[in-house]
C-alpha atoms as a PDB file:
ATOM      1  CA  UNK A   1       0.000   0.000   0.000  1.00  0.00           C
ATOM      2  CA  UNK A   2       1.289   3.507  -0.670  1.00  0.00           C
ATOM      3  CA  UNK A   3       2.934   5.113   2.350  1.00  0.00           C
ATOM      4  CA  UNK A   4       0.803   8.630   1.669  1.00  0.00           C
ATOM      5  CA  UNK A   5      -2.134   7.808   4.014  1.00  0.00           C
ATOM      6  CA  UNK A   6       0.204   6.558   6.683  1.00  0.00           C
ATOM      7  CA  UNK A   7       1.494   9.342   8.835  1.00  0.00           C
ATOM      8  CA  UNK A   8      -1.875  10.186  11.404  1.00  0.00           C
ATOM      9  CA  UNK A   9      -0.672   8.284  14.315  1.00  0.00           C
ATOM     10  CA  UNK A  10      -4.020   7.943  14.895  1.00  0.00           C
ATOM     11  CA  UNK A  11      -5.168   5.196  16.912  1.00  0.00           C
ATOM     12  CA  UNK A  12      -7.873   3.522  15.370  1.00  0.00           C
ATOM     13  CA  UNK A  13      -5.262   3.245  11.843  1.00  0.00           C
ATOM     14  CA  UNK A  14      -3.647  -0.450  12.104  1.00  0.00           C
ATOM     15  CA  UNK A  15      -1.403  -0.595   9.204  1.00  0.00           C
ATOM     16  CA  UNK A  16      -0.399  -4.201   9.955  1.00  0.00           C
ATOM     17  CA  UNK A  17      -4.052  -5.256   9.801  1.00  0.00           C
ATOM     18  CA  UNK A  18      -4.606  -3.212   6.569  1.00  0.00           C
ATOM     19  CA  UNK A  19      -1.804  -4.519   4.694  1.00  0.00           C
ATOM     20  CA  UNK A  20      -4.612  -7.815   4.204  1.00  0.00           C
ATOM     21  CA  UNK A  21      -6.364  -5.907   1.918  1.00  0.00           C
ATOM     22  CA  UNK A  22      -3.863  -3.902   0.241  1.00  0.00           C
ATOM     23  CA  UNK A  23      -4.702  -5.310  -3.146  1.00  0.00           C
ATOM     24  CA  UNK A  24      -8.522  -4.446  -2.527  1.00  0.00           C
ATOM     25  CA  UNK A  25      -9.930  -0.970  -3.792  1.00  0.00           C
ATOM     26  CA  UNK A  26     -12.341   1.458  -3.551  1.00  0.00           C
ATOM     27  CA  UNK A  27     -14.735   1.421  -6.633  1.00  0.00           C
ATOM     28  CA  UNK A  28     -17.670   3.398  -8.228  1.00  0.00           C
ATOM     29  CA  UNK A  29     -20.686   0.894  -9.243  1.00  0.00           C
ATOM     30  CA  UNK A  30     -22.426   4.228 -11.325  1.00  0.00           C
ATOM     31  CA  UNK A  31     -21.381   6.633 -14.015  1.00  0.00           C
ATOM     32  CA  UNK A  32     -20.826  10.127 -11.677  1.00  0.00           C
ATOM     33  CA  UNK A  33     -19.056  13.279 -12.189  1.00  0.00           C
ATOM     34  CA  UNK A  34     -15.144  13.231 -12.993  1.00  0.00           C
ATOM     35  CA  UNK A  35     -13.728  11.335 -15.205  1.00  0.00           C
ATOM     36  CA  UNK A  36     -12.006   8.556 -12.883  1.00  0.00           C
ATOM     37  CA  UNK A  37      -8.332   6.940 -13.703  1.00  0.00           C
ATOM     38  CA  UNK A  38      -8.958   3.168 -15.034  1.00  0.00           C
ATOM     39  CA  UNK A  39     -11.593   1.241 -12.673  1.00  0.00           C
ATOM     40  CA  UNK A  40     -13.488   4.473 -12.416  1.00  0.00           C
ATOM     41  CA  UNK A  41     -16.112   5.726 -15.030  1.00  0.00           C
ATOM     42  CA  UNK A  42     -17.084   9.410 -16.372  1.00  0.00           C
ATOM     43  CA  UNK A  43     -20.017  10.768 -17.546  1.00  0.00           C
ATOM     44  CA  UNK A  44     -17.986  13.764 -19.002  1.00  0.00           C
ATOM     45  CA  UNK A  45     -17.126  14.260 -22.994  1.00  0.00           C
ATOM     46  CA  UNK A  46     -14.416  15.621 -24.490  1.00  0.00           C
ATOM     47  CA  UNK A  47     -11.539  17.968 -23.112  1.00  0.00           C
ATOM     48  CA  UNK A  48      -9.252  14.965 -22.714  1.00  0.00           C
ATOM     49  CA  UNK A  49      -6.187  16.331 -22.360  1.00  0.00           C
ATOM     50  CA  UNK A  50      -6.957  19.601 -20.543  1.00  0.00           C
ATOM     51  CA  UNK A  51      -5.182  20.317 -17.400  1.00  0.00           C
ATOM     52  CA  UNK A  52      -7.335  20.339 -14.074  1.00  0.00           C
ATOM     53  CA  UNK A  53      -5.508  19.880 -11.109  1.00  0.00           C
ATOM     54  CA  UNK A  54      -2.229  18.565  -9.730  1.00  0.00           C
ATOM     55  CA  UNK A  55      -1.967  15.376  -6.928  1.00  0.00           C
ATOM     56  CA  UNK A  56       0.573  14.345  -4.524  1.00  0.00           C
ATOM     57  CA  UNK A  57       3.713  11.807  -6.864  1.00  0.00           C
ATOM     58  CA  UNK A  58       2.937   8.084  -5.299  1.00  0.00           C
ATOM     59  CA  UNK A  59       6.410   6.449  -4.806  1.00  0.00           C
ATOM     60  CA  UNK A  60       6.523   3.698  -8.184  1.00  0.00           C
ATOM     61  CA  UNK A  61       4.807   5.681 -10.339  1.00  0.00           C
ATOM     62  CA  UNK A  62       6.614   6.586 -13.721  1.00  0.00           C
ATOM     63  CA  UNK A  63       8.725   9.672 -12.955  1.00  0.00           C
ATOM     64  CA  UNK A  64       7.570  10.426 -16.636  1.00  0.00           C
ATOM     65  CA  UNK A  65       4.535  11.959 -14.965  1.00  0.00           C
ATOM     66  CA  UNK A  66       6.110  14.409 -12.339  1.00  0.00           C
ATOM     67  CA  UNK A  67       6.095  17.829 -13.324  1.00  0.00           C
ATOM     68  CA  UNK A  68       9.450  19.520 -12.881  1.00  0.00           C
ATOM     69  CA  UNK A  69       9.444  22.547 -12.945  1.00  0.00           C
ATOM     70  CA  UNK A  70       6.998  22.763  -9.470  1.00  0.00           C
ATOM     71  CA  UNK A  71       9.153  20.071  -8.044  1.00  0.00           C
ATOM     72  CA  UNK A  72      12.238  22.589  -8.900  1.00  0.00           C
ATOM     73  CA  UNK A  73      10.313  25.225  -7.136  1.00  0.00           C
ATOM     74  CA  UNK A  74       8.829  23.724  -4.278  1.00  0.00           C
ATOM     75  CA  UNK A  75      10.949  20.518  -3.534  1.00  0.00           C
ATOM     76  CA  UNK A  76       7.881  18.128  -4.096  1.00  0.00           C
ATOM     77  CA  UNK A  77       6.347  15.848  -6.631  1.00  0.00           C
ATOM     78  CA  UNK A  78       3.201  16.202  -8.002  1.00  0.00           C
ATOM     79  CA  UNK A  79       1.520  14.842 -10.681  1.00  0.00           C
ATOM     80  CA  UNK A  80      -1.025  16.798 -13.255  1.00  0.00           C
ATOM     81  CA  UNK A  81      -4.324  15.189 -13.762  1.00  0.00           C
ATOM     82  CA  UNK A  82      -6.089  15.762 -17.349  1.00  0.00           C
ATOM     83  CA  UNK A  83      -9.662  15.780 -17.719  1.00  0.00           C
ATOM     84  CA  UNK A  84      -9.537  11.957 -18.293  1.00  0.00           C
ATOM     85  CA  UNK A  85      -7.711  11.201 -15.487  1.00  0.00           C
ATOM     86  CA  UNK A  86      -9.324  13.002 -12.168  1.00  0.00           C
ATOM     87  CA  UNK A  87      -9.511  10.860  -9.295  1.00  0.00           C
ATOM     88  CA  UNK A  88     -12.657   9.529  -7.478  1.00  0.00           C
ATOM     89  CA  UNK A  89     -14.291  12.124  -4.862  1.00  0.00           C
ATOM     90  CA  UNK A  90     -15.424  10.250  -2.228  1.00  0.00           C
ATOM     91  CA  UNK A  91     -17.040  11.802   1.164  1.00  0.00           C
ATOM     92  CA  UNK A  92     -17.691  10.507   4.462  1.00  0.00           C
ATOM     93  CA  UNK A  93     -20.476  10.960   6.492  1.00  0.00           C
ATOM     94  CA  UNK A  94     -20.557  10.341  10.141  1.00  0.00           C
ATOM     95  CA  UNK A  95     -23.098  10.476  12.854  1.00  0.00           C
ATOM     96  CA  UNK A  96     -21.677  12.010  15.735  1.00  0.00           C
ATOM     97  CA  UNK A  97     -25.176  11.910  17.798  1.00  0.00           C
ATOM     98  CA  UNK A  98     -25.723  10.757  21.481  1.00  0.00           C
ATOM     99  CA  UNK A  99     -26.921   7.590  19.896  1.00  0.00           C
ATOM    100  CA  UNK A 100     -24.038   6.683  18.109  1.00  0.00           C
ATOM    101  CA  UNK A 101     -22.326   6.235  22.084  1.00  0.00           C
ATOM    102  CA  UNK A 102     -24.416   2.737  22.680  1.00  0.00           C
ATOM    103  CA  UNK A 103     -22.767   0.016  23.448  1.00  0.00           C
ATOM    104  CA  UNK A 104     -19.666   1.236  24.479  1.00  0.00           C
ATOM    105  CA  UNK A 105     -17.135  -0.243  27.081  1.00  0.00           C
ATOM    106  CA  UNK A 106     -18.314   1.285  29.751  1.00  0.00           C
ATOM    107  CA  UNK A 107     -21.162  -0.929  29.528  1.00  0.00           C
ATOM    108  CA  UNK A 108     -18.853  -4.289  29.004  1.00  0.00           C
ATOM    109  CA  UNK A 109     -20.409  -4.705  25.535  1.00  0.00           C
ATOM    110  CA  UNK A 110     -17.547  -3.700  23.687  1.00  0.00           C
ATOM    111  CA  UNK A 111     -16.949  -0.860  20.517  1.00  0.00           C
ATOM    112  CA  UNK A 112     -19.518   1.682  21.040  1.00  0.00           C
ATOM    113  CA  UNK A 113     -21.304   2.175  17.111  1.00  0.00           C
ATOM    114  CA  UNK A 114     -19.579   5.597  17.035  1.00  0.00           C
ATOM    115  CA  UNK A 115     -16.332   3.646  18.124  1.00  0.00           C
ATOM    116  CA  UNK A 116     -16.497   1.198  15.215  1.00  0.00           C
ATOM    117  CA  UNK A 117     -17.384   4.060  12.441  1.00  0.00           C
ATOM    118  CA  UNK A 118     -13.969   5.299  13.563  1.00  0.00           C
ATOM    119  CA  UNK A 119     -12.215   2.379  12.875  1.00  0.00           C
ATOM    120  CA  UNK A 120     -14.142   1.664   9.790  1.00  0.00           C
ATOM    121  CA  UNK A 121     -13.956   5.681   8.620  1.00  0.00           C
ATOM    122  CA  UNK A 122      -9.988   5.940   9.223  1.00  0.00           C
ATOM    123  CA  UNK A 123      -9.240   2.076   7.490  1.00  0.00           C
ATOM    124  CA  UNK A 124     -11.468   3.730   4.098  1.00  0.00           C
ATOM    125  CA  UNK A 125      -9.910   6.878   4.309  1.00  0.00           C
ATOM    126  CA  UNK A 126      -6.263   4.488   4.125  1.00  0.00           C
ATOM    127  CA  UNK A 127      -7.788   3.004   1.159  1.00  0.00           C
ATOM    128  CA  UNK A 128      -9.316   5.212  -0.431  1.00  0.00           C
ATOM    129  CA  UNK A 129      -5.796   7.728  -0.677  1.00  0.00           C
ATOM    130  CA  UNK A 130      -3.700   4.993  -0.850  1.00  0.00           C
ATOM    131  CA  UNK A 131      -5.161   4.237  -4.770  1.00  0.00           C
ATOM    132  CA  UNK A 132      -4.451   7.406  -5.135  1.00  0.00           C
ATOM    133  CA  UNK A 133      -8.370   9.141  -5.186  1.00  0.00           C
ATOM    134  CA  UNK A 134     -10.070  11.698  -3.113  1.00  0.00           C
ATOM    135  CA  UNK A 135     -11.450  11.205   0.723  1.00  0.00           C
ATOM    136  CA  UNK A 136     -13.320  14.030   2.479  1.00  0.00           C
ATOM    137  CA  UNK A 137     -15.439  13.769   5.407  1.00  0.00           C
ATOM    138  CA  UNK A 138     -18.292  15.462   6.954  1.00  0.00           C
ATOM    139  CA  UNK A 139     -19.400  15.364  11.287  1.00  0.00           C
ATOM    140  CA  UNK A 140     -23.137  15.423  11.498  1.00  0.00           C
ATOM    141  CA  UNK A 141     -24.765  16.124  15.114  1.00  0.00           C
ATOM    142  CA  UNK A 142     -26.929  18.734  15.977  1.00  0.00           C
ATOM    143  CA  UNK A 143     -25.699  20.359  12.830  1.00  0.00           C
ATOM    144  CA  UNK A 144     -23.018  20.377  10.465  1.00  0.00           C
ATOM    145  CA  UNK A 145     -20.021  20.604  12.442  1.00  0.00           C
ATOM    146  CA  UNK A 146     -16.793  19.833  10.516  1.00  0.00           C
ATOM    147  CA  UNK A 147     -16.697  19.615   6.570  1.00  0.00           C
ATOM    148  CA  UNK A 148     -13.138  17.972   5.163  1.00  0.00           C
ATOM    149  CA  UNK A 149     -13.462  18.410   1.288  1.00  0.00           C
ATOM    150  CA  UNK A 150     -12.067  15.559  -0.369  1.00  0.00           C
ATOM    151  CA  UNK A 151      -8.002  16.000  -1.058  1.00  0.00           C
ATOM    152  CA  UNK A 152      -5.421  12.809  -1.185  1.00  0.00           C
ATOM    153  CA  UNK A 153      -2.200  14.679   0.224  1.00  0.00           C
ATOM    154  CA  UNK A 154      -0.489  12.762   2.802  1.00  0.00           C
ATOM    155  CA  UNK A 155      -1.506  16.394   5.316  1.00  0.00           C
ATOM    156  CA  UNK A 156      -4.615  16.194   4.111  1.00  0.00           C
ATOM    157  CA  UNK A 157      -5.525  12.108   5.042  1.00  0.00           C
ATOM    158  CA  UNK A 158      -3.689  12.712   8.706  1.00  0.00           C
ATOM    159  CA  UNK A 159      -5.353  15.818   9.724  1.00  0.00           C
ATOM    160  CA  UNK A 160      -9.173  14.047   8.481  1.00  0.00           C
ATOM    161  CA  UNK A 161      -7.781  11.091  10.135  1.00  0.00           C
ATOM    162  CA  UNK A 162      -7.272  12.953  13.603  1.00  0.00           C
ATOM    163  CA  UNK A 163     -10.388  14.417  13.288  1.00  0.00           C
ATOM    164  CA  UNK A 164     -12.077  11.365  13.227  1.00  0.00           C
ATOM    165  CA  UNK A 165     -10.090  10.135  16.199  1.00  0.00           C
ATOM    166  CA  UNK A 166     -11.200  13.335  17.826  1.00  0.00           C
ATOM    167  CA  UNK A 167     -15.319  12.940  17.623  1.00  0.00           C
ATOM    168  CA  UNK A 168     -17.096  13.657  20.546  1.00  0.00           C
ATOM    169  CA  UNK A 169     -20.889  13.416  20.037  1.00  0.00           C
ATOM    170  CA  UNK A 170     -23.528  15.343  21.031  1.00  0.00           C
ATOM    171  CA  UNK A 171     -27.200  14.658  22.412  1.00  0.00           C
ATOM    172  CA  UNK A 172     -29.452  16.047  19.935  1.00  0.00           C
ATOM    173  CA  UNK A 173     -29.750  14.756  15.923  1.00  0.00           C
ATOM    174  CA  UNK A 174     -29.940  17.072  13.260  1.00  0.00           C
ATOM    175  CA  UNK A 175     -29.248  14.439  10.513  1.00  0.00           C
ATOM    176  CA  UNK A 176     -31.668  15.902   7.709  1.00  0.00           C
ATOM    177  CA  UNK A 177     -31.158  19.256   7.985  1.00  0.00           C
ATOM    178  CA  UNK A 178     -27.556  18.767   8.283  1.00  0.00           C
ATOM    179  CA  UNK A 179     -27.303  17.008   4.908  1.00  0.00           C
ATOM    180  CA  UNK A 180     -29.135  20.021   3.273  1.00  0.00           C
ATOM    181  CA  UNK A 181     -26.137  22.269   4.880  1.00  0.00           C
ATOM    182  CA  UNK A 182     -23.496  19.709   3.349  1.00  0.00           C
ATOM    183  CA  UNK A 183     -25.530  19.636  -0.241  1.00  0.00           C
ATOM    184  CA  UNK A 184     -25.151  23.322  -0.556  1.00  0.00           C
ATOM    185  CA  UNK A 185     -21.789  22.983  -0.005  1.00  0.00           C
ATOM    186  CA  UNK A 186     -20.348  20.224  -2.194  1.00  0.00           C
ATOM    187  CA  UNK A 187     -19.832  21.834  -5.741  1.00  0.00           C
ATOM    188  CA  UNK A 188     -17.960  18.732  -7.294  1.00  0.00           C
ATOM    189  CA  UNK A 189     -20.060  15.391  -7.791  1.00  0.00           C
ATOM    190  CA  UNK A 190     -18.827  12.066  -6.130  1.00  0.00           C
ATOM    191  CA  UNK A 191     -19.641   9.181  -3.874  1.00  0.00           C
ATOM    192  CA  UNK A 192     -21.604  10.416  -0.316  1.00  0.00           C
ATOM    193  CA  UNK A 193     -20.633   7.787   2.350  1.00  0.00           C
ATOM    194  CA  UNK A 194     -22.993   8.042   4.796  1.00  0.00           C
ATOM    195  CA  UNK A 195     -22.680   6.357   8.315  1.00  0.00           C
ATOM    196  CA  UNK A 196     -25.756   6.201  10.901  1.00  0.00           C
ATOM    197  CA  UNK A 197     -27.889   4.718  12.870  1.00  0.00           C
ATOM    198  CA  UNK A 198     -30.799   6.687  11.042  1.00  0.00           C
ATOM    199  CA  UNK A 199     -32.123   6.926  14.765  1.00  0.00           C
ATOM    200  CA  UNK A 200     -34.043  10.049  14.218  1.00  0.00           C
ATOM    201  CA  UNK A 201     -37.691  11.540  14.700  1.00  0.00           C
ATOM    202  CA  UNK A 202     -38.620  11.982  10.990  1.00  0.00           C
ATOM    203  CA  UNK A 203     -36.211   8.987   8.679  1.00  0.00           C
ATOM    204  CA  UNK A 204     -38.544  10.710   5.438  1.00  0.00           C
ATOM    205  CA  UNK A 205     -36.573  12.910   5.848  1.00  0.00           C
ATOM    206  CA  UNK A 206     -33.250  12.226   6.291  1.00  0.00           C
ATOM    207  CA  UNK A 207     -33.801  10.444   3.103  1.00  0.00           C
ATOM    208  CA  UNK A 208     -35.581  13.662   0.669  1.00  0.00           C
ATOM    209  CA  UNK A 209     -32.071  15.088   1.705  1.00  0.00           C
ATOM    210  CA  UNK A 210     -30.214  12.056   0.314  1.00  0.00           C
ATOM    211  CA  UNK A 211     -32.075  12.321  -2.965  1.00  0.00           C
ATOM    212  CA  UNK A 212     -30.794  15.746  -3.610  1.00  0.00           C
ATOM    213  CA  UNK A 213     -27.604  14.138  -3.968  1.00  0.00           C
ATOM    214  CA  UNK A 214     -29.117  11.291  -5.720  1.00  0.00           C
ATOM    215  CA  UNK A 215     -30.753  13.700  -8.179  1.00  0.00           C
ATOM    216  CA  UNK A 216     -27.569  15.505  -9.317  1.00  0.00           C
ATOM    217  CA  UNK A 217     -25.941  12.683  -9.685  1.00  0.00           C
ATOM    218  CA  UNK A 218     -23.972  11.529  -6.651  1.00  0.00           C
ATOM    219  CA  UNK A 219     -23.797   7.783  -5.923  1.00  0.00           C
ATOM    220  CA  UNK A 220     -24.968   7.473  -2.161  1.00  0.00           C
ATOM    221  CA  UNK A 221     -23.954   4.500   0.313  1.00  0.00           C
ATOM    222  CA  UNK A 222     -26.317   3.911   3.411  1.00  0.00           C
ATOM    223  CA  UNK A 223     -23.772   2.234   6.307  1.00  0.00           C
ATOM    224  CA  UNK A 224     -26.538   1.430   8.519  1.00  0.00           C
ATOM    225  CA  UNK A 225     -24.948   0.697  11.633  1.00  0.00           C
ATOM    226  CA  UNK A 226     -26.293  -1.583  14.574  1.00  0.00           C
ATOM    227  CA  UNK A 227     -25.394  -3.176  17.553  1.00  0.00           C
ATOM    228  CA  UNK A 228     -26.798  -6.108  18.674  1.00  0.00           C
ATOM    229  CA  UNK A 229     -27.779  -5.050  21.736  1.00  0.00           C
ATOM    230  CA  UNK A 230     -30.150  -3.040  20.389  1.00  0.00           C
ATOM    231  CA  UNK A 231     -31.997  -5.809  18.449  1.00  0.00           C
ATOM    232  CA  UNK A 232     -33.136  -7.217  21.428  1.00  0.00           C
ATOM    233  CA  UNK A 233     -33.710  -6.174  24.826  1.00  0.00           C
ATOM    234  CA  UNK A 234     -31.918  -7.881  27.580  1.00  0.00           C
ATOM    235  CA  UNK A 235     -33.265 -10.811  30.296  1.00  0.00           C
ATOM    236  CA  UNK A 236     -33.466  -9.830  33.965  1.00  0.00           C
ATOM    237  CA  UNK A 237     -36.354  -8.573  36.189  1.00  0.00           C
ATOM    238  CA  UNK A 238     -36.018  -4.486  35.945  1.00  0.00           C
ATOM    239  CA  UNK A 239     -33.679  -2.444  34.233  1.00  0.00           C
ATOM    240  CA  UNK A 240     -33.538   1.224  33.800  1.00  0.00           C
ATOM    241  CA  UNK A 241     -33.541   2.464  30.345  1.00  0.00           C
ATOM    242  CA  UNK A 242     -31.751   5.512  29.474  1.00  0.00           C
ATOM    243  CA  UNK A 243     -31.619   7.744  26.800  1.00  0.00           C
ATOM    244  CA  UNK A 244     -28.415   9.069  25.182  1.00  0.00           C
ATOM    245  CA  UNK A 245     -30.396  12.455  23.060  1.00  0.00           C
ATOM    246  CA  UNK A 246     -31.412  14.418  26.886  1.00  0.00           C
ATOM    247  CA  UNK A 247     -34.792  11.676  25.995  1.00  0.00           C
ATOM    248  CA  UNK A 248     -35.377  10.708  29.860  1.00  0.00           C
ATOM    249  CA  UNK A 249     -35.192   7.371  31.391  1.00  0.00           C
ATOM    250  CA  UNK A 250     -37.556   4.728  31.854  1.00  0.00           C
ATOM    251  CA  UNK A 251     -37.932   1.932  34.829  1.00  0.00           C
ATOM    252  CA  UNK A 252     -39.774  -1.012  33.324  1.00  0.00           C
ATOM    253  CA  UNK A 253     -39.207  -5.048  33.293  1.00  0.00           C
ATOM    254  CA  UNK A 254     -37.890  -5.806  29.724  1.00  0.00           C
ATOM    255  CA  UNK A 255     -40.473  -9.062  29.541  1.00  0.00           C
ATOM    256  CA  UNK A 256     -43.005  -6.094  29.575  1.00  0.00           C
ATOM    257  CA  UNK A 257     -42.194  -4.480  26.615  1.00  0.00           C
ATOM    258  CA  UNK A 258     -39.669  -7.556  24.904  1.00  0.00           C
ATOM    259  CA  UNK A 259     -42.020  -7.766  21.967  1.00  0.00           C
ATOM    260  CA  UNK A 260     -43.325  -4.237  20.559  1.00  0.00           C
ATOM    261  CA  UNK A 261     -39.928  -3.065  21.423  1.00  0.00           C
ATOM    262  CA  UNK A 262     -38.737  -5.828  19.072  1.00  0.00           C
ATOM    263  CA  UNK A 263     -40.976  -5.184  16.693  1.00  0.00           C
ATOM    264  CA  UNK A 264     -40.416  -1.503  16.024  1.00  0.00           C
ATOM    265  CA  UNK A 265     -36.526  -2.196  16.016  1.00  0.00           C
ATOM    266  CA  UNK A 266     -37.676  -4.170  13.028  1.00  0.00           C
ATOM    267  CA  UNK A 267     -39.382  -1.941  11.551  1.00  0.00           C
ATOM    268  CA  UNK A 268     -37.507   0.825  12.059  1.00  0.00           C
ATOM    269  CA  UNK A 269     -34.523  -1.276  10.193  1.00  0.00           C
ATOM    270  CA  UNK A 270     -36.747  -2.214   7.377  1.00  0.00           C
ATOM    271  CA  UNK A 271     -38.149   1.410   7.188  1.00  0.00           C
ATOM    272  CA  UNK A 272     -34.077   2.502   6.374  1.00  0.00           C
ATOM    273  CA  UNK A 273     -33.353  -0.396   4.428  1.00  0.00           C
ATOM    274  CA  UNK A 274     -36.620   0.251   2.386  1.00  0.00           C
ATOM    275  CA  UNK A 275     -36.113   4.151   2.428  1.00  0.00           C
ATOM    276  CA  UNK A 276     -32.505   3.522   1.147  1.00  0.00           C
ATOM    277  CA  UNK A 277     -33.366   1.517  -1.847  1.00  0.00           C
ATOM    278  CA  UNK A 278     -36.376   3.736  -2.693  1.00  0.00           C
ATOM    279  CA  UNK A 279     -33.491   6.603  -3.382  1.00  0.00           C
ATOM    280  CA  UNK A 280     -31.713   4.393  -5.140  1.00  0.00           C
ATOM    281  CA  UNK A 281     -28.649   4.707  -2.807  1.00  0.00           C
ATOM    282  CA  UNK A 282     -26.726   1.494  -1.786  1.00  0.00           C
ATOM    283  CA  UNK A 283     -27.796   0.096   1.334  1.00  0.00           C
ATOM    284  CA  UNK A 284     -25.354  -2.026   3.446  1.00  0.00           C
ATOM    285  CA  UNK A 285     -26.236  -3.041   7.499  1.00  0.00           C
ATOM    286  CA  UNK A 286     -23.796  -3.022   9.593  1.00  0.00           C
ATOM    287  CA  UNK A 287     -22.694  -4.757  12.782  1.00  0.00           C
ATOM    288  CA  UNK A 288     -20.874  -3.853  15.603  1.00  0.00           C
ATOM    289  CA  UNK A 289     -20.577  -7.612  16.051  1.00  0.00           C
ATOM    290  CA  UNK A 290     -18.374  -7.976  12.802  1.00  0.00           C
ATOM    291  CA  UNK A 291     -14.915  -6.955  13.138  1.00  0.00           C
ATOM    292  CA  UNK A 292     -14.655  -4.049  10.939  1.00  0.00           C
ATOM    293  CA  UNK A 293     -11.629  -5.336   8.920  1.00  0.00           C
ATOM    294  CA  UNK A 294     -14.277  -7.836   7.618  1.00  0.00           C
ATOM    295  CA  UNK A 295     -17.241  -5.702   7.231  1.00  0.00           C
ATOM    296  CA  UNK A 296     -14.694  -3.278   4.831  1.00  0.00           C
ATOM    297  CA  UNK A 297     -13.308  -6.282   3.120  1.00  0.00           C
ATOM    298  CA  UNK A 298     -16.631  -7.850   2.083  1.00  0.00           C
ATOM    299  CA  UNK A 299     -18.103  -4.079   1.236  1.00  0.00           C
ATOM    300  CA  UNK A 300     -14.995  -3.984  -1.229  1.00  0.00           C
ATOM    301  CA  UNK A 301     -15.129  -7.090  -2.589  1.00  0.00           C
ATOM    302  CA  UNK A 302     -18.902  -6.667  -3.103  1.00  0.00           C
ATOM    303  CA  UNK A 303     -18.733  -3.571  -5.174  1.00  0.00           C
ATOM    304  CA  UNK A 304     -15.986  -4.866  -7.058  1.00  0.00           C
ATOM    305  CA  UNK A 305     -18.244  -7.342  -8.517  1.00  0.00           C
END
C-alpha cells in the first residue's frame, strides 16, 4: 500500500491489519461526475487532455509523470491530472449523535457504534488515498459541524484522520437538515458515504435530503450501523432504560415491553433499508458484532463485482 495515508498516528489506523487488503480498492458501481483513472467511469465528454488539477507523486509511479518545474520550485512531486484522469471524490459521512455512544465499554459490551465508524472511517480513508483518489469527510450532530473536502495529500488524510479520532458526540440529531447544509456545499459530484444509525424523529426525511444528492448525480452509500444489543432487549427482572439524546429514562421489566420493542426495532430497520433503496442509494447493514476489517473487506469485494 502507498505510504501517503500513513502518517496520522491515529489510533484507530492499524497498518499491519490493513496490509490484508492492500490489493482491494475502492470502486464506483455508477457513471458520476469526474472522469475517474482506469476502474473508475465518467459521464464527461471531451476535453481529454486539458489540465485540471495537480496530486501528490505516489512512490513507483513513472517519474515520466512528475512535473518539474513545481518540483524545482517547491521541492515536491506532483503529478497533473487531465480531464480523463481526475480521481474519485469520495465523502464521508458520520453520525456524531448521542446515539451513536451505545454500546460502548463502559457498559462491558464492547466498541460503542460511534467507536467502530472510527475504525471503519480511518481504514477507508487508508484506502481510499492509498489508490491514489479523493477522501473528504463530513461530522453530522446537531448540525453540520466539521466539513473535510475531499483531497489525497499525505496532510490532508492525517489531519481528516485525527479528526475522526477526535469525535465527541452530542445529544441532539440534526441528521436531515444537516445534509441540506453539506448539499449546498459540495460543488464537485462524487460518492456520499454516509454512516448512521438513522435513529431520528422523521427517517422521510433524512432520506428527501439524500435524494438531492441522488438527483444531481452523486452515488450514495447507506452504512446502517447496529449493535446487537439493540436488536433485542436484555433478560433480567427491571432495568432502567436511558436515553443518550437528553430523551429521559424509563424503569420497566424488559419481559413487559420484549415484543413491541422488538418489533419496532424491526421496523424501524426495514423502514431505512426500504427508504434507502427507494433513493436508489446502496444500502449495506452493519454490525458492531463484525470486526470491521471484515465488514470493509466484504463491502470492497462486493462492489468490485
Amino acid at each position: 500500500m502507498p505510504t501517503q495515508a500513513t502518517a496520522s498516528g491515529s489510533r484507530f489506523l492499524d497498518l499491519r491489519a490493513l496490509s490484508a487488503l492492500a490489493h482491494m480498492r475502492f470502486v464506483t458501481r455508477k457513471q458520476i461526475e469526474g472522469a475517474y483513472s482506469g476502474r473508475h467511469r465518467s459521464k464527461q465528454k471531451g476535453g481529454a487532455g486539458e489540465f485540471v488539477d495537480f496530486r501528490e507523486y505516489t512512490a513507483g509511479e513513472d517519474l515520466r509523470r512528475l512535473d518539474w518545474k513545481v518540483l524545482a520550485r517547491t521541492g515536491k512531486g506532483f503529478v497533473r491530472l487531465f480531464q480523463d484522469e481526475t480521481n474519485l471524490l469520495c465523502t464521508m459521512v458520520v453520525d456524531a449523535s448521542g446515539s451513536m455512544q451505545f454500546g460502548g465499554r463502559k457498559a462491558g459490551d464492547g466498541a460503542s457504534k460511534l467507536e467502530y465508524v472510527q475504525y471503519l472511517t480511518t481504514a477507508l480513508s487508508h484506502v481510499i488515498a492509498g489508490q491514489q483518489d479523493q477522501v473528504g469527510l463530513a461530522v453530522i450532530s446537531d448540525g453540520l459541524k466539521e466539513v473535510f473536502a475531499p483531497g489525497s495529500t499525505s496532510g490532508h488524510v492525517s489531519k481528516l484522520q485525527r479528526a475522526i479520532e477526535s469525535l465527541q458526540t452530542r445529544p441532539a440529531t440534526q441528521l436531515a437538515g444537516a445534509l441540506r447544509d453539506l448539499f449546498g456545499r459540495l460543488t464537485r459530484r462524487g460518492v456520499l458515504m454516509v454512516a448512521s444509525d438513522f435513529l431520528v424523529e422523521d427517517i422521510d426525511a433524512v432520506f428527501a435530503s439524500l435524494r438531492l444528492f441522488r438527483h444531481r448525480g452523486w452515488e450514495v452509500i447507506v452504512l446502517h450501523v447496529i449493535h446487537p444489543a439493540e436488536e433485542r432487549l436484555p433478560e433480567g427482572i427491571a432495568f432502567r432504560f436511558e436515553g443518550l439524546e437528553d430523551d429521559g429514562r424509563v424503569d420497566c421489566s424488559p419481559a413487559d415491553i420484549r415484543k413491541i420493542y422488538e418489533e419496532r426495532f424491526t421496523a424501524h430497520a426495514a423502514a431505512v433499508r426500504g427508504l434507502a433503496l427507494g433513493a436508489a442509494c446502496d444500502y449495506r447493514r452493519v454490525s458492531t458484532a463484525v470486526p470491521y476489517l471484515q465488514t470493509l473487506g466484504g463491502f470492497l469485494v462486493e462492489r468490485a463485482g
